[in-house]
PDB file of N, CA and C in Angstrom:
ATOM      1  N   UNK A   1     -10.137   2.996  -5.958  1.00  0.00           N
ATOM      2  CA  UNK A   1      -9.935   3.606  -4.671  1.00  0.00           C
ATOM      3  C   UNK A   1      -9.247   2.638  -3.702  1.00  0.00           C
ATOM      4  N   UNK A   2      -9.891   1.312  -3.869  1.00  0.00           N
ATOM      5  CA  UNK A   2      -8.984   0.555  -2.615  1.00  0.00           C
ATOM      6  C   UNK A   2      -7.706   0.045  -3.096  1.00  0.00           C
ATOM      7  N   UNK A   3      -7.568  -0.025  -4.410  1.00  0.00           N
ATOM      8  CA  UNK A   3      -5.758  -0.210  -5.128  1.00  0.00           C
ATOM      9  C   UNK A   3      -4.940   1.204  -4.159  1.00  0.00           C
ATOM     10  N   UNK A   4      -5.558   2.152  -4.606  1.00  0.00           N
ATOM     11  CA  UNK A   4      -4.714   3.551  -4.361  1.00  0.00           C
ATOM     12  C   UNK A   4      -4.447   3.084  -2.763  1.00  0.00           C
ATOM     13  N   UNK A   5      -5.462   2.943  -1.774  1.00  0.00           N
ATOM     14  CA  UNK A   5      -5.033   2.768  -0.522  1.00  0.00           C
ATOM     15  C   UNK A   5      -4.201   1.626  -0.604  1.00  0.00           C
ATOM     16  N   UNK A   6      -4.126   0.380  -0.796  1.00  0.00           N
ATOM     17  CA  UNK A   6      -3.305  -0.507  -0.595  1.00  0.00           C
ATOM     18  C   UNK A   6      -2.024  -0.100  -1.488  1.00  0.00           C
ATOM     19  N   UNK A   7      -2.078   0.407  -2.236  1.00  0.00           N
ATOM     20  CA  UNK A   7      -0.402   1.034  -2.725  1.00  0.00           C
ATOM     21  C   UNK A   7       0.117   2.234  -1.754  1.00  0.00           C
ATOM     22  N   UNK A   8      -1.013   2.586  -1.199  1.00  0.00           N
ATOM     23  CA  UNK A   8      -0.239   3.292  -0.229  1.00  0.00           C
ATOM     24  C   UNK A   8       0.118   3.088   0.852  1.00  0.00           C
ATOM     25  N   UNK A   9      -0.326   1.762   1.480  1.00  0.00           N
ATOM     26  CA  UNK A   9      -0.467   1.152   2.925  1.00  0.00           C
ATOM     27  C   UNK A   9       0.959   0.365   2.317  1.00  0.00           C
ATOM     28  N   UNK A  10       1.186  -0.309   1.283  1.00  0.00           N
ATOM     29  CA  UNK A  10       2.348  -1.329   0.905  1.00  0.00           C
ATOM     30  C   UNK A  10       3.627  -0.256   1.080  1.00  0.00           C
ATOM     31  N   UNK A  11       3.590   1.094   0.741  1.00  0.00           N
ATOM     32  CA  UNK A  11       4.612   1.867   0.465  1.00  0.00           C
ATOM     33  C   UNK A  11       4.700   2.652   1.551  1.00  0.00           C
ATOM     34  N   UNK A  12       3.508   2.868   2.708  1.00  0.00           N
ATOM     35  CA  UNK A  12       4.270   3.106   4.056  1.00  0.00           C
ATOM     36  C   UNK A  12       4.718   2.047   4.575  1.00  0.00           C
ATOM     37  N   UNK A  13       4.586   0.656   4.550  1.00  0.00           N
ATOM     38  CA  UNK A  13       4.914  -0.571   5.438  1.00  0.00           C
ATOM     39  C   UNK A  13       6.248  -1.168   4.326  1.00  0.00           C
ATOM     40  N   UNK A  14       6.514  -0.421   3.860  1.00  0.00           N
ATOM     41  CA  UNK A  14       7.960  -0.943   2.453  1.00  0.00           C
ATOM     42  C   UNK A  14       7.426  -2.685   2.111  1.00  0.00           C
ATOM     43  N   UNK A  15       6.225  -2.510   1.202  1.00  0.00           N
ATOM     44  CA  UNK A  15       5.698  -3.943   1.604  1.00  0.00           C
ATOM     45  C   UNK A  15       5.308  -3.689  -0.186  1.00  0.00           C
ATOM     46  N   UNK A  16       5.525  -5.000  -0.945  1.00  0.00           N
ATOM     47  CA  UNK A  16       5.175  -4.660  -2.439  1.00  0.00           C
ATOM     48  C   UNK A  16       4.266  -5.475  -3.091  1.00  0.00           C
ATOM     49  N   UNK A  17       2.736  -4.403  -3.409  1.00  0.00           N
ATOM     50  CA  UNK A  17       1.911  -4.899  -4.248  1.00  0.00           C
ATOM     51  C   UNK A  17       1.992  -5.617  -5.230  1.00  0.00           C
ATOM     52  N   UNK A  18       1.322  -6.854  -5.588  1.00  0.00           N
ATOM     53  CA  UNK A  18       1.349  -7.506  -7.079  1.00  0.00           C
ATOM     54  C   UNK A  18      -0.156  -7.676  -7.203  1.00  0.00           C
ATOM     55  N   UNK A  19      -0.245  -7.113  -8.068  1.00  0.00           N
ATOM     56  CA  UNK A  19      -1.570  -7.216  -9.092  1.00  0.00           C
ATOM     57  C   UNK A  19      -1.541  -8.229  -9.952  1.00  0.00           C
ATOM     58  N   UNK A  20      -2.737  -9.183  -9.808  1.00  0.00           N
ATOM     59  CA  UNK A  20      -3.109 -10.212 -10.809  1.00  0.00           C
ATOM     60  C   UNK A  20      -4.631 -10.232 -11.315  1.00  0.00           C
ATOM     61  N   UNK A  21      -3.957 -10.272 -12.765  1.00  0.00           N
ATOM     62  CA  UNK A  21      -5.292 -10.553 -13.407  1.00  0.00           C
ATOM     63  C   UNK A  21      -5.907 -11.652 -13.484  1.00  0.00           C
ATOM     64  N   UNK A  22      -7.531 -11.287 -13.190  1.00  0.00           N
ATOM     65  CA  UNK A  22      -8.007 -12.707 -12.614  1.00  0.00           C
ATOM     66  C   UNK A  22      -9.022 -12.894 -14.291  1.00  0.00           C
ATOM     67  N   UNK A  23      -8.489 -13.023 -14.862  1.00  0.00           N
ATOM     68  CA  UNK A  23      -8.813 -13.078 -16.350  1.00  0.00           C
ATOM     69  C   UNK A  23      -8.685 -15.159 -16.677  1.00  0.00           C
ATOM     70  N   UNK A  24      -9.979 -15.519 -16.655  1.00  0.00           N
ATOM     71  CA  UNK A  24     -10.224 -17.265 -16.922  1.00  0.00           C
ATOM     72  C   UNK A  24      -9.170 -17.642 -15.315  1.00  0.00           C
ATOM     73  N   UNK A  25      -9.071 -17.421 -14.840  1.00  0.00           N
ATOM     74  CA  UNK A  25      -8.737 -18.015 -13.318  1.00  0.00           C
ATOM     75  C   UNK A  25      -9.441 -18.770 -12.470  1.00  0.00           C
ATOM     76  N   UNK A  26     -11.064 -19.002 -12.962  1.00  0.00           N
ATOM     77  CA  UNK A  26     -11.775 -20.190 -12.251  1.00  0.00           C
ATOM     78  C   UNK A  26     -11.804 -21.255 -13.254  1.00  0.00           C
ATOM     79  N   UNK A  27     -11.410 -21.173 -14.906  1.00  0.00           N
ATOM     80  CA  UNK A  27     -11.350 -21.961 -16.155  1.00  0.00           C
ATOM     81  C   UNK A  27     -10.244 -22.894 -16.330  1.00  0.00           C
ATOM     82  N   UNK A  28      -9.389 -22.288 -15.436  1.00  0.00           N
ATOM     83  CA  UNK A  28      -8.156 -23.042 -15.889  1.00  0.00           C
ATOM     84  C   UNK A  28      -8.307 -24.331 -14.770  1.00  0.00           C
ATOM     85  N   UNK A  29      -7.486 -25.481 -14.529  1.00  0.00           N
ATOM     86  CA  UNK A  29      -7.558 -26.227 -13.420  1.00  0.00           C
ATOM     87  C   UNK A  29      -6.182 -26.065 -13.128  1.00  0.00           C
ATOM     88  N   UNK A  30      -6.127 -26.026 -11.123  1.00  0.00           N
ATOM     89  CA  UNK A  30      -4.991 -25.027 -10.510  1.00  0.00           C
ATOM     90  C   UNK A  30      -4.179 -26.682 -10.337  1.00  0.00           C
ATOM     91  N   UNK A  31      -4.497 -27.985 -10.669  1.00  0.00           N
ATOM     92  CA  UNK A  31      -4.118 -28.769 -10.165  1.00  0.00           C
ATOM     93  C   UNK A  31      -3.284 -28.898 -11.536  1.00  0.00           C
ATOM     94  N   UNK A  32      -3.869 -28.736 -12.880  1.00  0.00           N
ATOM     95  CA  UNK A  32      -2.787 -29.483 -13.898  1.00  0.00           C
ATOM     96  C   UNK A  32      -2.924 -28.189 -15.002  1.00  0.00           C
ATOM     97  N   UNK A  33      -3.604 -27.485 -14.894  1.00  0.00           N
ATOM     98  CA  UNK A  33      -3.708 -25.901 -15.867  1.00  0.00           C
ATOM     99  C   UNK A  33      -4.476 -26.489 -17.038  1.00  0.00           C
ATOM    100  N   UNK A  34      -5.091 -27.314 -17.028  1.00  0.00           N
ATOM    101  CA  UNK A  34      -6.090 -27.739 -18.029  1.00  0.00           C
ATOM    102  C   UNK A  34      -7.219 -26.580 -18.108  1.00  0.00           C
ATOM    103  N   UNK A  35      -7.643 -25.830 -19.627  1.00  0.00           N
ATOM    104  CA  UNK A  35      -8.235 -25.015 -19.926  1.00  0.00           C
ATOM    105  C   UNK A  35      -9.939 -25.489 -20.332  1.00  0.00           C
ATOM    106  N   UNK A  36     -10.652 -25.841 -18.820  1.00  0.00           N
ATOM    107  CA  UNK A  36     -12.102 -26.536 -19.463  1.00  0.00           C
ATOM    108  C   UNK A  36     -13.307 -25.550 -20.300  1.00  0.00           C
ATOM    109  N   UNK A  37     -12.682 -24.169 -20.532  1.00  0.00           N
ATOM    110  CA  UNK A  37     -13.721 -23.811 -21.104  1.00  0.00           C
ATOM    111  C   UNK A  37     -14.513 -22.385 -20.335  1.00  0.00           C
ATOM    112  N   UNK A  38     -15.021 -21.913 -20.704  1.00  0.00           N
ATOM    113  CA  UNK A  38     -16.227 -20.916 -19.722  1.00  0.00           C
ATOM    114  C   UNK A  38     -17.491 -21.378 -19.243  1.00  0.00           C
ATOM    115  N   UNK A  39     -17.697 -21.457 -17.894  1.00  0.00           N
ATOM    116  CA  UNK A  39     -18.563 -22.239 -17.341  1.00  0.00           C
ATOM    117  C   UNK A  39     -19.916 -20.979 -16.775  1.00  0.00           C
ATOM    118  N   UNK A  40     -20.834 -21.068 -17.025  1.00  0.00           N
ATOM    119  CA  UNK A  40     -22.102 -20.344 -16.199  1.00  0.00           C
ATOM    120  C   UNK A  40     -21.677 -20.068 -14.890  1.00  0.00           C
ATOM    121  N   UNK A  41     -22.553 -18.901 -14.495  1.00  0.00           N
ATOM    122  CA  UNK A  41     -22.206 -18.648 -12.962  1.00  0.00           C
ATOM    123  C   UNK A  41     -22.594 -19.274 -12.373  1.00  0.00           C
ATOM    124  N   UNK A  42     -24.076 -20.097 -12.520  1.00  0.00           N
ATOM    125  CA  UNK A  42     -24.726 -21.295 -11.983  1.00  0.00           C
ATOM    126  C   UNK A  42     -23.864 -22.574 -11.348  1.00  0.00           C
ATOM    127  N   UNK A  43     -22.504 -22.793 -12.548  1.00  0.00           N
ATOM    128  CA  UNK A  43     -21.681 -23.765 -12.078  1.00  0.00           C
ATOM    129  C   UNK A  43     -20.832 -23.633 -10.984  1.00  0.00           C
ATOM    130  N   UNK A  44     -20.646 -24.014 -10.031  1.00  0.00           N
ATOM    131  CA  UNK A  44     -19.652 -23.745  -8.662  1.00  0.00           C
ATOM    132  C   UNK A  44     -19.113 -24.531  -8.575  1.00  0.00           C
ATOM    133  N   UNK A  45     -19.051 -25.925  -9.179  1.00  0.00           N
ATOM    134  CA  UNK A  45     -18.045 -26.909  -9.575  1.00  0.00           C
ATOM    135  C   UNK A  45     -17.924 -27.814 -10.634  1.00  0.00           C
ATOM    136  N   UNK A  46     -16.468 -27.959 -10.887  1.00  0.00           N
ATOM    137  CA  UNK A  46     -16.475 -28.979 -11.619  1.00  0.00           C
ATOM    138  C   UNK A  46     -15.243 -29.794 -11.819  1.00  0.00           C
ATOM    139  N   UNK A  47     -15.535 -30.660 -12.665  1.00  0.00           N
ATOM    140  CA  UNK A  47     -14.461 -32.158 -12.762  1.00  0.00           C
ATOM    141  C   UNK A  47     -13.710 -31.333 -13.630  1.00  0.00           C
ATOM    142  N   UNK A  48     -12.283 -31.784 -13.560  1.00  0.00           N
ATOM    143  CA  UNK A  48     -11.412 -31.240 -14.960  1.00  0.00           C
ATOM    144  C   UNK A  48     -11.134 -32.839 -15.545  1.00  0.00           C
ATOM    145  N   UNK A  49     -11.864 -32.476 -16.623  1.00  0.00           N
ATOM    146  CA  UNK A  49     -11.644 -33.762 -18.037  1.00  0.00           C
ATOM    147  C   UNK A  49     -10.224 -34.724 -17.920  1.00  0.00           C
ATOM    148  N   UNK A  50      -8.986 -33.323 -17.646  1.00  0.00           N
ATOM    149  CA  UNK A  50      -7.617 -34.089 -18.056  1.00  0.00           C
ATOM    150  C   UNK A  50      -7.071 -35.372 -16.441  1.00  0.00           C
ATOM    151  N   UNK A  51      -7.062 -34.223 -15.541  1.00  0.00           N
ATOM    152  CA  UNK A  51      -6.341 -35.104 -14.080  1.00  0.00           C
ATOM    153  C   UNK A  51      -7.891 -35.534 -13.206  1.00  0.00           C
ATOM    154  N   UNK A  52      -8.585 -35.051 -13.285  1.00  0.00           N
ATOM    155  CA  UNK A  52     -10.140 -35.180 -12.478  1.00  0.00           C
ATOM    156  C   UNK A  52     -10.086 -35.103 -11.265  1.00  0.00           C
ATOM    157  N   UNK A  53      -9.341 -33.668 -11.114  1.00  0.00           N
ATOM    158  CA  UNK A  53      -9.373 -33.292  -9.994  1.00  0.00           C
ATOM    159  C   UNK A  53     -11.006 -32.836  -9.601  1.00  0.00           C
ATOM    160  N   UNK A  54     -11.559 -32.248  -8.264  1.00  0.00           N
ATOM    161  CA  UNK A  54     -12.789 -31.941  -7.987  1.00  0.00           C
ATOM    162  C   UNK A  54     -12.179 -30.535  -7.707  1.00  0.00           C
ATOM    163  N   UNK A  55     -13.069 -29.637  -8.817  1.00  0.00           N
ATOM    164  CA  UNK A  55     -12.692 -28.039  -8.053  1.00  0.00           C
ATOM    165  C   UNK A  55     -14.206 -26.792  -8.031  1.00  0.00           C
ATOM    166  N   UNK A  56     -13.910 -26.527  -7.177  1.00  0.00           N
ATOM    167  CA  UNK A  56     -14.496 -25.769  -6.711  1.00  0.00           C
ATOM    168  C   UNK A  56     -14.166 -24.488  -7.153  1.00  0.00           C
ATOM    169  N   UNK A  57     -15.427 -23.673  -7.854  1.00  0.00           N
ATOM    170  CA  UNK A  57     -15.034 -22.531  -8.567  1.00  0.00           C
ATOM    171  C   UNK A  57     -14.111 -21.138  -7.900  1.00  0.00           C
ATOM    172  N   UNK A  58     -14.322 -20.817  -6.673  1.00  0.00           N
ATOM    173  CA  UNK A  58     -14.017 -20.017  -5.953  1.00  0.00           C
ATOM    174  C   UNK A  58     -12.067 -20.422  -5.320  1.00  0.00           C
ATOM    175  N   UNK A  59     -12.375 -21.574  -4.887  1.00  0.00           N
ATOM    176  CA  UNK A  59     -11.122 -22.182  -4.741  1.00  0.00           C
ATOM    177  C   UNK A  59      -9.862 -22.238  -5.469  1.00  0.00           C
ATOM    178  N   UNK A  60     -10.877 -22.931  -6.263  1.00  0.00           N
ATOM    179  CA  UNK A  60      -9.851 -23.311  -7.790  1.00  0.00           C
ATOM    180  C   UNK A  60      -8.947 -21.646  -8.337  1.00  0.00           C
ATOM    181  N   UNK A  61     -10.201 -20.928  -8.654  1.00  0.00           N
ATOM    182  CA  UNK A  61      -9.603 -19.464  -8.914  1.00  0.00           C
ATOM    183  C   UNK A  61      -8.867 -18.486  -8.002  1.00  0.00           C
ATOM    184  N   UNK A  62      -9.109 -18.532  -6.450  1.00  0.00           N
ATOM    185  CA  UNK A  62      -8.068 -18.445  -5.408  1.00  0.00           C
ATOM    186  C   UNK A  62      -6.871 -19.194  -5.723  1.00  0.00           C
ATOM    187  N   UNK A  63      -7.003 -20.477  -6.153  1.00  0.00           N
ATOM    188  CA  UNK A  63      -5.367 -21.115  -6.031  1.00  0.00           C
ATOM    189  C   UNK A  63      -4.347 -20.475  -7.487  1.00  0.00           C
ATOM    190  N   UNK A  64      -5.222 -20.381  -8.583  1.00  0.00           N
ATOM    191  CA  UNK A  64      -4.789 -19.718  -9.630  1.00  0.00           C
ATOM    192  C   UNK A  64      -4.061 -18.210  -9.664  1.00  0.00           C
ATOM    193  N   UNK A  65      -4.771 -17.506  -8.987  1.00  0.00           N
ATOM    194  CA  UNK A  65      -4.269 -16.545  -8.942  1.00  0.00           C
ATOM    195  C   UNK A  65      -3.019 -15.965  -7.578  1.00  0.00           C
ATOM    196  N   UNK A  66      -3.175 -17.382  -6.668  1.00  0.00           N
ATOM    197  CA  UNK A  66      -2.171 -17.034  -5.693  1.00  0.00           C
ATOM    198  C   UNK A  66      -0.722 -17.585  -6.773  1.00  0.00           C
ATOM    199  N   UNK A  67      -0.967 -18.587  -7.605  1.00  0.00           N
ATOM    200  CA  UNK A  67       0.378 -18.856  -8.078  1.00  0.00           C
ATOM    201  C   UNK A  67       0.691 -18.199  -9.307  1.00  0.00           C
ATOM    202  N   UNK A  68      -0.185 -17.158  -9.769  1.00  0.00           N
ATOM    203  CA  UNK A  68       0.152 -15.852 -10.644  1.00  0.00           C
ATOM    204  C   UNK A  68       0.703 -15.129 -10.150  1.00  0.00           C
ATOM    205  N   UNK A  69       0.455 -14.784  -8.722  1.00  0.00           N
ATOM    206  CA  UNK A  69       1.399 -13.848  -8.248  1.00  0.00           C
ATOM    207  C   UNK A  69       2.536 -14.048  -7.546  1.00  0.00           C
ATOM    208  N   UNK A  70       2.775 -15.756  -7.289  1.00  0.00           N
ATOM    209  CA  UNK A  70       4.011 -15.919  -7.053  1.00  0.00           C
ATOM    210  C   UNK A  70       5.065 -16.303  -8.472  1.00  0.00           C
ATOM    211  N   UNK A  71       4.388 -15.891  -9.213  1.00  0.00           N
ATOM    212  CA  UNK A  71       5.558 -16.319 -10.698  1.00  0.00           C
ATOM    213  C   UNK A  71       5.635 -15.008 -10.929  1.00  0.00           C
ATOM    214  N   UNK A  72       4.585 -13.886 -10.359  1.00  0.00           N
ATOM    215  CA  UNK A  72       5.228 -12.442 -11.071  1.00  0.00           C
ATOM    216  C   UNK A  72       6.357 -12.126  -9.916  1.00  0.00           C
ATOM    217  N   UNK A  73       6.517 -12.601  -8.451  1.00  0.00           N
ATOM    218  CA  UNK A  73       7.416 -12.444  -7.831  1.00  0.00           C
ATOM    219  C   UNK A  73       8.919 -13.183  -8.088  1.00  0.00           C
ATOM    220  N   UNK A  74       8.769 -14.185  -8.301  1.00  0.00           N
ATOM    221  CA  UNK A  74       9.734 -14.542  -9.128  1.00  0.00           C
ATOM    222  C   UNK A  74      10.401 -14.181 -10.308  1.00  0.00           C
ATOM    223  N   UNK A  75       9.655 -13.472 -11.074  1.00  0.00           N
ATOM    224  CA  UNK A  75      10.353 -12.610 -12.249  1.00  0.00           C
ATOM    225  C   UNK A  75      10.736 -11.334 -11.881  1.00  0.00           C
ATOM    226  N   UNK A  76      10.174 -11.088 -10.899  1.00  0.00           N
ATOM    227  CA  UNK A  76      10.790  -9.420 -10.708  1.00  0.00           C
ATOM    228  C   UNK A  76      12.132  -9.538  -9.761  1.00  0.00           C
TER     229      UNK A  76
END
């Protein structure tokens, strides 16, 4: 229901939806794309093994999926 409204709010405002799948988007690390694995919901942070960056589960998967949808804008 709220896709349908926002495809319709994007297409009265000539404004264009991108949908991203948030599929392992808190797993990956947004700093070097290192794949640590599936973590418990319990976990809300963690070290990535490869660059050791500090990420924060919520964050980390916000930054992931903002630069999914700027590479699907770039391909289209």
């Amino acid at each position: 229901m709220i896709r349908t409204m926002l495809e319709y709010k994007c297409e009265w405002y000539d404004k264009k939806l991108i949908v991203v799948n948030p599929f392992k988007t808190s797993q990956y690390c947004a700093e070097c794309g290192y794949d640590d694995g599936k973590h418990e919901l319990d976990i809300r942070q963690w070290v990535c093994p490869n660059c050791h960056s500090n990420n924060d589960r919520d964050i980390n998967a916000s930054k992931n999926i903002l630069n999914k949808g700027l590479e699907q804008t770039l391909v289209i």
